[in-house]
Protein backbone atom coordinates (compact mmCIF):
# COMPACT_ATOMS: atom_id res chain seq x y z
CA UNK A 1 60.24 87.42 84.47
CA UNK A 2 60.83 84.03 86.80
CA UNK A 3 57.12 83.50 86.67
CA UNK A 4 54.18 84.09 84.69
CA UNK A 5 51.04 85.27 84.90
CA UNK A 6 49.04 82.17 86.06
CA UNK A 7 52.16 81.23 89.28
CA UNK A 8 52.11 84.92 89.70
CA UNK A 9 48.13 85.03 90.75
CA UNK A 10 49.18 81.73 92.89
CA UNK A 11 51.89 83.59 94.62
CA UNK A 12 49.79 86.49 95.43
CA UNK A 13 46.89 84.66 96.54
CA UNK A 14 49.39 82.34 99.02
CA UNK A 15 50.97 85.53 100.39
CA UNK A 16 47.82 87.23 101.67
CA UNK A 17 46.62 83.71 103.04
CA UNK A 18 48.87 80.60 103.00
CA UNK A 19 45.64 78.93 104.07
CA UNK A 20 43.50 79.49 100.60
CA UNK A 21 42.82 76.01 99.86
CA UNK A 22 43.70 74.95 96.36
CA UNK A 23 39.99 74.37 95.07
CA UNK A 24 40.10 77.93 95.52
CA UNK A 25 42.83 78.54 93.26
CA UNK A 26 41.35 76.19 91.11
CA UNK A 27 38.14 78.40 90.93
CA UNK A 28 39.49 81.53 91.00
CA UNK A 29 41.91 80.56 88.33
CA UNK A 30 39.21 78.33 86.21
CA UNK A 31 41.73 75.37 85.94
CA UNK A 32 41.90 71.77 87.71
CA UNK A 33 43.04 71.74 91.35
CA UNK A 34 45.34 69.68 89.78
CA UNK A 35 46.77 71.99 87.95
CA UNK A 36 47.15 74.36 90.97
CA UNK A 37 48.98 71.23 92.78
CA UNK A 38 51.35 71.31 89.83
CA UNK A 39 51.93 75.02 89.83
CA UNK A 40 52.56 74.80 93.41
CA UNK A 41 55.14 71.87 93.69
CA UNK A 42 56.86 73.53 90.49
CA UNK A 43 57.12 77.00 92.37
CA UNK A 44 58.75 74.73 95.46
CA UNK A 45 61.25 73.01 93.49
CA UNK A 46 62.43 76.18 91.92
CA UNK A 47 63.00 77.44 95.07
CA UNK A 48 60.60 80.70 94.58
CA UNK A 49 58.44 79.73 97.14
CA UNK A 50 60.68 78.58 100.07
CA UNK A 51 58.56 77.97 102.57
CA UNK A 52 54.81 78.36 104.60
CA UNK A 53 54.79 79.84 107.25
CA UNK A 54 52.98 82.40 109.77
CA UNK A 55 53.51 86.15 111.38
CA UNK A 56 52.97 86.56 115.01
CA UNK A 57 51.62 89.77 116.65
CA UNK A 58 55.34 90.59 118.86
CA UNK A 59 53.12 92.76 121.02
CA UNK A 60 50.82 89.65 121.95
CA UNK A 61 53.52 87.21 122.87
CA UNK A 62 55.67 89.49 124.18
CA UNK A 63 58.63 90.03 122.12
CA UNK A 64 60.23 92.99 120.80
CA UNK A 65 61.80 93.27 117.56
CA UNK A 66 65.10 94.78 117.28
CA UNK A 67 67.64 95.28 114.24
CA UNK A 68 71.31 95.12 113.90
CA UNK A 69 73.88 96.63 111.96
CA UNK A 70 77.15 94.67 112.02
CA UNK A 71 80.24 95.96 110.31
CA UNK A 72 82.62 93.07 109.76
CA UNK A 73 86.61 92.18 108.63
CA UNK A 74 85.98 91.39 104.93
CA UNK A 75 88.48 88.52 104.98
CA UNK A 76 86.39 87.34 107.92
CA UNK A 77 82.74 87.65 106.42
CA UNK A 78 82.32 84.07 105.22
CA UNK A 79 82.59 82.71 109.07
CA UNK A 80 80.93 85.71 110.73
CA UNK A 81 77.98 84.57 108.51
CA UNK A 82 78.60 80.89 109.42
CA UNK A 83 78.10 81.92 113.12
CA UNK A 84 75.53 84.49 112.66
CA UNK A 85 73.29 81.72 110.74
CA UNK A 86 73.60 79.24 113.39
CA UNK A 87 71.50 81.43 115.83
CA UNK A 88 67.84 80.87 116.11
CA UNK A 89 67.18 84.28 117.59
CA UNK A 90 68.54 86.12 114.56
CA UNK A 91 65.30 85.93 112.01
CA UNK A 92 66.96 87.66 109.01
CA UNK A 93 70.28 88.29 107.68
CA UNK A 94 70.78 90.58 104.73
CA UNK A 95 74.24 91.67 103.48
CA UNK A 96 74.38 95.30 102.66
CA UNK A 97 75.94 98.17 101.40
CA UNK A 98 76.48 101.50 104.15
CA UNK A 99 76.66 101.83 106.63
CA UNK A 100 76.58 98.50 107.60
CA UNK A 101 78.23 95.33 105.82
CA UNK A 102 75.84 92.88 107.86
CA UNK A 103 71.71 93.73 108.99
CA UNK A 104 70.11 91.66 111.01
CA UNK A 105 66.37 91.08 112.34
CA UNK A 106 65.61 90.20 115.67
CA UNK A 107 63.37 89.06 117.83
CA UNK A 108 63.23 88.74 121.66
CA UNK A 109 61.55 89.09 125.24
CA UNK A 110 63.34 91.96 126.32
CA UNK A 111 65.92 94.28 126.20
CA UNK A 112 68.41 92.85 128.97
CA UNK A 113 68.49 89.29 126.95
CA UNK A 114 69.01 91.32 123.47
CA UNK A 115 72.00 93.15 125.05
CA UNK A 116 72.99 90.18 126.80
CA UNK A 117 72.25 87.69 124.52
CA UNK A 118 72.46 89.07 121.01
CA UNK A 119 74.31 92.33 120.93
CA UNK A 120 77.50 91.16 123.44
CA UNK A 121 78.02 87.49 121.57
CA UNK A 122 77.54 89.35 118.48
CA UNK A 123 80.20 91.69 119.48
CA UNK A 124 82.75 89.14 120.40
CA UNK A 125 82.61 86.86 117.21
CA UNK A 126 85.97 87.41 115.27
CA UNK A 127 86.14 89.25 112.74
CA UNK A 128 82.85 91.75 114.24
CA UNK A 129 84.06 95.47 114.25
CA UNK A 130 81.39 97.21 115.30
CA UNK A 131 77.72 96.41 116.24
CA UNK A 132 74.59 98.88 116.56
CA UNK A 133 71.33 98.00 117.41
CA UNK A 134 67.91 99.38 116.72
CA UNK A 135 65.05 98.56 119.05
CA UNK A 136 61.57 98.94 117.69
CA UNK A 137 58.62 100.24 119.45
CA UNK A 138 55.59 99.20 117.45
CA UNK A 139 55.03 97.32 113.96
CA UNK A 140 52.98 99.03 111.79
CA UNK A 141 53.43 96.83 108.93
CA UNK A 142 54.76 93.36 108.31
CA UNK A 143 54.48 91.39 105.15
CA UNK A 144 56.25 87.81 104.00
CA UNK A 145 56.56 89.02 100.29
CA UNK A 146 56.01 91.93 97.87
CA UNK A 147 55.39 90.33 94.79
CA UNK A 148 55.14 93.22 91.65
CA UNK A 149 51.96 91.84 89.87
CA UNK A 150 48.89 94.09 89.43
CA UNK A 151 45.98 94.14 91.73
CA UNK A 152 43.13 92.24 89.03
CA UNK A 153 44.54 90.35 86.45
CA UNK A 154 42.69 89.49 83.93
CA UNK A 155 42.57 85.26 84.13
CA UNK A 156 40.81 84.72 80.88
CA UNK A 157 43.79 84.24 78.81
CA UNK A 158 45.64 81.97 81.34
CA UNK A 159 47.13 79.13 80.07
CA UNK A 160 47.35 75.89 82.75
């Protein structure tokens, strides 16, 4: 396992509310803010947590979410990526495996500017064979992380 039990609890706590102060950790955990501090710089530098950040309701500032499937050149991958992370309107990238080599997340005002300017730029990069797009009509669920730990640990035996 990357973590244990103690950055595990951190993690958790962090991903339900980034905003959980770290006197709360402290408490919750019975250990030194200190030590949370620690944990939490550690957990930085290791590059498991890579950043804070927020979800915004799409509905209530107006954007809709769309995905799309790219199917790429394979000698061409490493600069269809290049160009593909420059954009700020693409939100996630993920390689995969069918039927898609490329799947991407993202997010926009409307469906003119994601045909317009997403899915047609996207379509003329070289080395882009195909692109397919998936437009979303309401988020049910949306979460930052899904880390595997149980719901109540047991902090007694947790070592700062």
């Amino acid at each position: 396992m990357l973590i244990d039990e103690m950055s595990g609890v951190i993690l958790k706590r962090l991903a339900a509310n980034a905003r959980v102060s770290m006197s709360e950790l402290a408490k919750e955990l019975n250990c030194s803010v200190s030590t949370i501090h620690k944990r939490m710089k550690q957990l930085e530098e290791r590059g498991i947590i890579e950043q804070f950040t927020i979800v915004t309701n799409s509905e209530l500032t107006g954007n809709i979410t769309a995905f799309i499937g790219v199917v790429i050149e394979e000698r061409e991958a490493v600069d269809v990526l290049d160009e593909l992370e420059e954009r700020s309107d693409i939100l996630e990238i993920y390689e995969t495996l069918e039927p898609y080599d490329l799947f991407l997340k993202v997010r926009t005002t409307d469906i003119h500017t994601l045909k317009n300017e997403l899915i047609n730029p996207i379509s003329e990069i070289d080395g882009v064979l195909e692109v397919r797009s998936i437009l979303t009509t309401r988020r049910h669920k949306e979460v930052t992380t899904n880390l595997a730990l149980e719901d109540k640990v047991d902090l007694r035996g947790i070592n700062a």
